[in-house]
C-alpha atoms as a PDB file:
ATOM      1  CA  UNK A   1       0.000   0.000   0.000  1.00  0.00           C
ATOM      2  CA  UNK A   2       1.342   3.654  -0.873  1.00  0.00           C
ATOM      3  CA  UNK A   3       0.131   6.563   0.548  1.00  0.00           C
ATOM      4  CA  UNK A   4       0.398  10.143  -0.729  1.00  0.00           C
ATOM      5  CA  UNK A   5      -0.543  13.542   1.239  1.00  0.00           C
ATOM      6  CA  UNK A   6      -1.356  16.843   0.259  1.00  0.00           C
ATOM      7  CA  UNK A   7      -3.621  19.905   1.576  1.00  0.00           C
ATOM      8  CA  UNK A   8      -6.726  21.686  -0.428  1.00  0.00           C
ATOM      9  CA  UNK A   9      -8.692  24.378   1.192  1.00  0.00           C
ATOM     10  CA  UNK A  10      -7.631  23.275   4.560  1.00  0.00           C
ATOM     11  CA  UNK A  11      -8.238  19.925   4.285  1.00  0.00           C
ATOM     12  CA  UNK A  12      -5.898  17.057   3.946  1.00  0.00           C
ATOM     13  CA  UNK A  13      -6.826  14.981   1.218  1.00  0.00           C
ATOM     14  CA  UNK A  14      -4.534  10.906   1.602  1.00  0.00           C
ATOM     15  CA  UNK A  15      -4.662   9.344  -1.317  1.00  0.00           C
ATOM     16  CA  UNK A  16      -3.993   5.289  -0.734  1.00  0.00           C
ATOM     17  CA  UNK A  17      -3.231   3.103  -3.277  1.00  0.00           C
ATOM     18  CA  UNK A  18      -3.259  -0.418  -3.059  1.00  0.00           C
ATOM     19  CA  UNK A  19      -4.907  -2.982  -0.736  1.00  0.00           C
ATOM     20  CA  UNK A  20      -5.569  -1.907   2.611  1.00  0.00           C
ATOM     21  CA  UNK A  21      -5.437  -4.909   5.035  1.00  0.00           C
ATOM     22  CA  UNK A  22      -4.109  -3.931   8.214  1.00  0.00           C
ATOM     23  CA  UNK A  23      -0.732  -5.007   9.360  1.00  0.00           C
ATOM     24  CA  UNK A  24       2.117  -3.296   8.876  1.00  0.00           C
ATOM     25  CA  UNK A  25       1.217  -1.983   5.455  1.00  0.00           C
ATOM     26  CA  UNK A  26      -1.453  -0.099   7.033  1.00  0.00           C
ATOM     27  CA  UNK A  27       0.442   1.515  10.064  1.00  0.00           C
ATOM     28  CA  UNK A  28       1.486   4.177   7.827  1.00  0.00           C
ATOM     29  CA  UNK A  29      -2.255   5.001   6.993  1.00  0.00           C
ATOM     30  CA  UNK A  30      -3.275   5.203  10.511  1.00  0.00           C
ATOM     31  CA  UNK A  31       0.106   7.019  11.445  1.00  0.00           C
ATOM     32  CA  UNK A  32      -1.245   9.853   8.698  1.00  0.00           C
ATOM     33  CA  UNK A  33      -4.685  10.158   9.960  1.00  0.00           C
ATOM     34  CA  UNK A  34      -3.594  10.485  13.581  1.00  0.00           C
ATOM     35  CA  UNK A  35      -1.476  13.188  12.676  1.00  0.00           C
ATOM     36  CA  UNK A  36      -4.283  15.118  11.293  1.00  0.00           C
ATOM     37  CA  UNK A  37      -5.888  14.459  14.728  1.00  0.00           C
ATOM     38  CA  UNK A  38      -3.061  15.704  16.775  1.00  0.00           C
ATOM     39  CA  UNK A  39      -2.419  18.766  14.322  1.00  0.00           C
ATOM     40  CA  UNK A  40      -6.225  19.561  14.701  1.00  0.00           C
ATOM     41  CA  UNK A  41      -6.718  19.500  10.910  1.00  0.00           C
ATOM     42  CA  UNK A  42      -9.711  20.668   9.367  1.00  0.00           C
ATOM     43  CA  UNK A  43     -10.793  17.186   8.103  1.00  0.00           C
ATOM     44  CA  UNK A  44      -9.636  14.279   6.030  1.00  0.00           C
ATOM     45  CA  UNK A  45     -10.810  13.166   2.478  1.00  0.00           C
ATOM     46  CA  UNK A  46      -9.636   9.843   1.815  1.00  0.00           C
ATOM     47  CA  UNK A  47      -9.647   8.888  -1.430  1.00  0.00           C
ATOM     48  CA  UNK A  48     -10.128   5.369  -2.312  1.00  0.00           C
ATOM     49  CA  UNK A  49      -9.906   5.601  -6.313  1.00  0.00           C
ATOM     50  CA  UNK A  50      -6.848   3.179  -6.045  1.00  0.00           C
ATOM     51  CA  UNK A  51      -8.423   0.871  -3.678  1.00  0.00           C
ATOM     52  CA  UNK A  52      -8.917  -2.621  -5.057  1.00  0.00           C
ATOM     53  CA  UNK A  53      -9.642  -4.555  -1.690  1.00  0.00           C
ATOM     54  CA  UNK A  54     -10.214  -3.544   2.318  1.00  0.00           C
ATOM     55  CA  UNK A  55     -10.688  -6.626   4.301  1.00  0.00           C
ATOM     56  CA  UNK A  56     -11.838  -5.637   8.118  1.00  0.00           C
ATOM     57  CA  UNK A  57      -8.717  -5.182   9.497  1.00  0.00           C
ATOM     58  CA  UNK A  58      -8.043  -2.242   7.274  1.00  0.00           C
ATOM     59  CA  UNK A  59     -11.771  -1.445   7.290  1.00  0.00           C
ATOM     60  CA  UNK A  60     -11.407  -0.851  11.053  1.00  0.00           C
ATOM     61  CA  UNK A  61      -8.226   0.956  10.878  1.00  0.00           C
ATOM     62  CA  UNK A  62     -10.586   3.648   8.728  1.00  0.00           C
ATOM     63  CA  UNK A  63     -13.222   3.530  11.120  1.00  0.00           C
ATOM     64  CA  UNK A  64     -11.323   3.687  13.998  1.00  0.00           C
ATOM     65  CA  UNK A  65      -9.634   7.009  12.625  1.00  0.00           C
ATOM     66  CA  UNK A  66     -13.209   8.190  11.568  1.00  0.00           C
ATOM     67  CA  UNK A  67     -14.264   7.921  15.349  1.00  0.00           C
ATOM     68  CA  UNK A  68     -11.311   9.545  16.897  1.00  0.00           C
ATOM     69  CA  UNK A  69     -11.387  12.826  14.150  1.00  0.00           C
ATOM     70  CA  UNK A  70     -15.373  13.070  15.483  1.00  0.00           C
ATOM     71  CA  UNK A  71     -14.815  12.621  19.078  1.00  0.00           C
ATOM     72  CA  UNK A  72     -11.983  15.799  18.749  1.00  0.00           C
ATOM     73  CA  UNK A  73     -14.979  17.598  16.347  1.00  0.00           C
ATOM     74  CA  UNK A  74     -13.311  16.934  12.981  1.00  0.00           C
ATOM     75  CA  UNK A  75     -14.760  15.163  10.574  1.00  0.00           C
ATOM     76  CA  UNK A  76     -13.612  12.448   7.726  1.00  0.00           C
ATOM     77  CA  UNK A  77     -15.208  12.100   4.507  1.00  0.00           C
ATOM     78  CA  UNK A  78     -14.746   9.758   1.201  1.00  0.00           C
ATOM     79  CA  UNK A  79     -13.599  10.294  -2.186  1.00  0.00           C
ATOM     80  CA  UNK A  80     -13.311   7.799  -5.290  1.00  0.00           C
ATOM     81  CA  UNK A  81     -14.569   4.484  -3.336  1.00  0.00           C
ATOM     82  CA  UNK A  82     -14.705   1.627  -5.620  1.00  0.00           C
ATOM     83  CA  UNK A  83     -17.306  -0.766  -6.253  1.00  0.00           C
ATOM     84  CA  UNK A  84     -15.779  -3.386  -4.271  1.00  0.00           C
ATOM     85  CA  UNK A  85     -14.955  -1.001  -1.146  1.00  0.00           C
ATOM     86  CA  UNK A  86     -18.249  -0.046  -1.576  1.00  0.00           C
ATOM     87  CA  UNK A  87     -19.793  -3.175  -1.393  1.00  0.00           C
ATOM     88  CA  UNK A  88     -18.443  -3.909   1.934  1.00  0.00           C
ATOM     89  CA  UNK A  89     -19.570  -0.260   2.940  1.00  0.00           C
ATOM     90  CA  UNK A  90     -23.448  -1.847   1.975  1.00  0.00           C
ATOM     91  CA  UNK A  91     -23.302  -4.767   3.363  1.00  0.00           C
ATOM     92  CA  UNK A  92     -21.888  -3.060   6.814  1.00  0.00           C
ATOM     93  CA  UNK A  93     -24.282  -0.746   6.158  1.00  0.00           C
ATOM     94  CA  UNK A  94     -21.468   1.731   6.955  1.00  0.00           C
ATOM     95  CA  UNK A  95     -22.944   3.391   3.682  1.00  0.00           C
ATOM     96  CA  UNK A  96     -25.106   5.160   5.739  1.00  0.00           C
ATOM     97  CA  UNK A  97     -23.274   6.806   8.306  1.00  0.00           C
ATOM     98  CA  UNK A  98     -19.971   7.291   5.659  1.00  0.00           C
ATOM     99  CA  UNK A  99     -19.997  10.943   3.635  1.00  0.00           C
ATOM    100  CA  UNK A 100     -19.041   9.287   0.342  1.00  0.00           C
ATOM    101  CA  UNK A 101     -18.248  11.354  -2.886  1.00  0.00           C
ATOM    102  CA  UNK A 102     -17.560  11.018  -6.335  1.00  0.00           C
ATOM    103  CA  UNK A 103     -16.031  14.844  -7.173  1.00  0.00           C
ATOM    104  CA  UNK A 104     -13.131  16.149  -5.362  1.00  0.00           C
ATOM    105  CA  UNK A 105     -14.656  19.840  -5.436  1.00  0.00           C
ATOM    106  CA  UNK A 106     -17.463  19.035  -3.875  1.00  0.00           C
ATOM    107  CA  UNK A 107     -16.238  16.872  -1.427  1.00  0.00           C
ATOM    108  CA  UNK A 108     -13.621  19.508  -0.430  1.00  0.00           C
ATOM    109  CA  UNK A 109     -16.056  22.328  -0.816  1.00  0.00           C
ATOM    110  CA  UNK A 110     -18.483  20.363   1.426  1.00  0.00           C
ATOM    111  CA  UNK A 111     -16.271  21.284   4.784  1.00  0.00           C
ATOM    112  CA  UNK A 112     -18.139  23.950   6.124  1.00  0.00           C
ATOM    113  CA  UNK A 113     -17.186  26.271   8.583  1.00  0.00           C
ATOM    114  CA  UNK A 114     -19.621  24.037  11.077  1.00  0.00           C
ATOM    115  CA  UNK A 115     -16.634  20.909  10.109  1.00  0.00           C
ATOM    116  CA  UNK A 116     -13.747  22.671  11.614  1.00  0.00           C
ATOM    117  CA  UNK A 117     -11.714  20.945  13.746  1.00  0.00           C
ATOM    118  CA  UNK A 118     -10.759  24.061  15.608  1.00  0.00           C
ATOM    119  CA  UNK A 119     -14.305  25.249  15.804  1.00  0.00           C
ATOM    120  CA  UNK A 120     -15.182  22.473  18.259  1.00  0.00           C
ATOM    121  CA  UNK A 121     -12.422  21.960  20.224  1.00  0.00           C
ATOM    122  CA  UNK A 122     -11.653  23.342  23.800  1.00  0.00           C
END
């Protein structure tokens, strides 16, 4: 798995490609998006596009992040998930409580001011 970082708007966007399985592969991954958390980043857009397969390991390592960015008031959003990901998003039903997206623009233009990490912290 590769991983690639960059900031738009105020919000990082981690682009992963390859399998995401957990394991040491992964650490990286969940290294990133706790580094967001600590910095008190805006938000995170995690873009899938590249994505062939999550198993749960690497799906928990996502949702794990996803509850630690809320619980500090940021938030974490999806971009480019593919029809396999997504498919285990459905059948988790994960689908439902996931912001998924399928423009970059308007996922990054859908942080509002109400999403900032600053904005809710103490």
């Amino acid at each position: 798995m590769e991983l690639s970082k960059r900031e738009c708007d105020g919000v990082t966007v981690l682009e992963v490609t390859g399998k995401i399985l957990g394991g040491n592969d992964s650490a990286a991954l969940d290294r990133e998006m706790d580094g967001v958390i600590e910095a008190k980043g805006r938000g995170i857009l995690l873009d899938l596009e590249r994505v062939p397969w999550m198993n749960s390991s690497g799906l928990g390592i996502l949702l794990a992040a996803f509850i630690r960015l809320r619980e500090y008031g940021g938030v974490m959003k999806f971009l480019h998930v593919p029809d396999r990901v997504r498919a285990i998003l459905v059948t988790t039903k994960l689908i439902d409580i996931l912001e998924v997206h399928d423009d970059e623009k308007a996922a990054i233009d859908s942080f509002s001011a109400a999403d900032r990490y600053e904005s809710n912290r103490s």
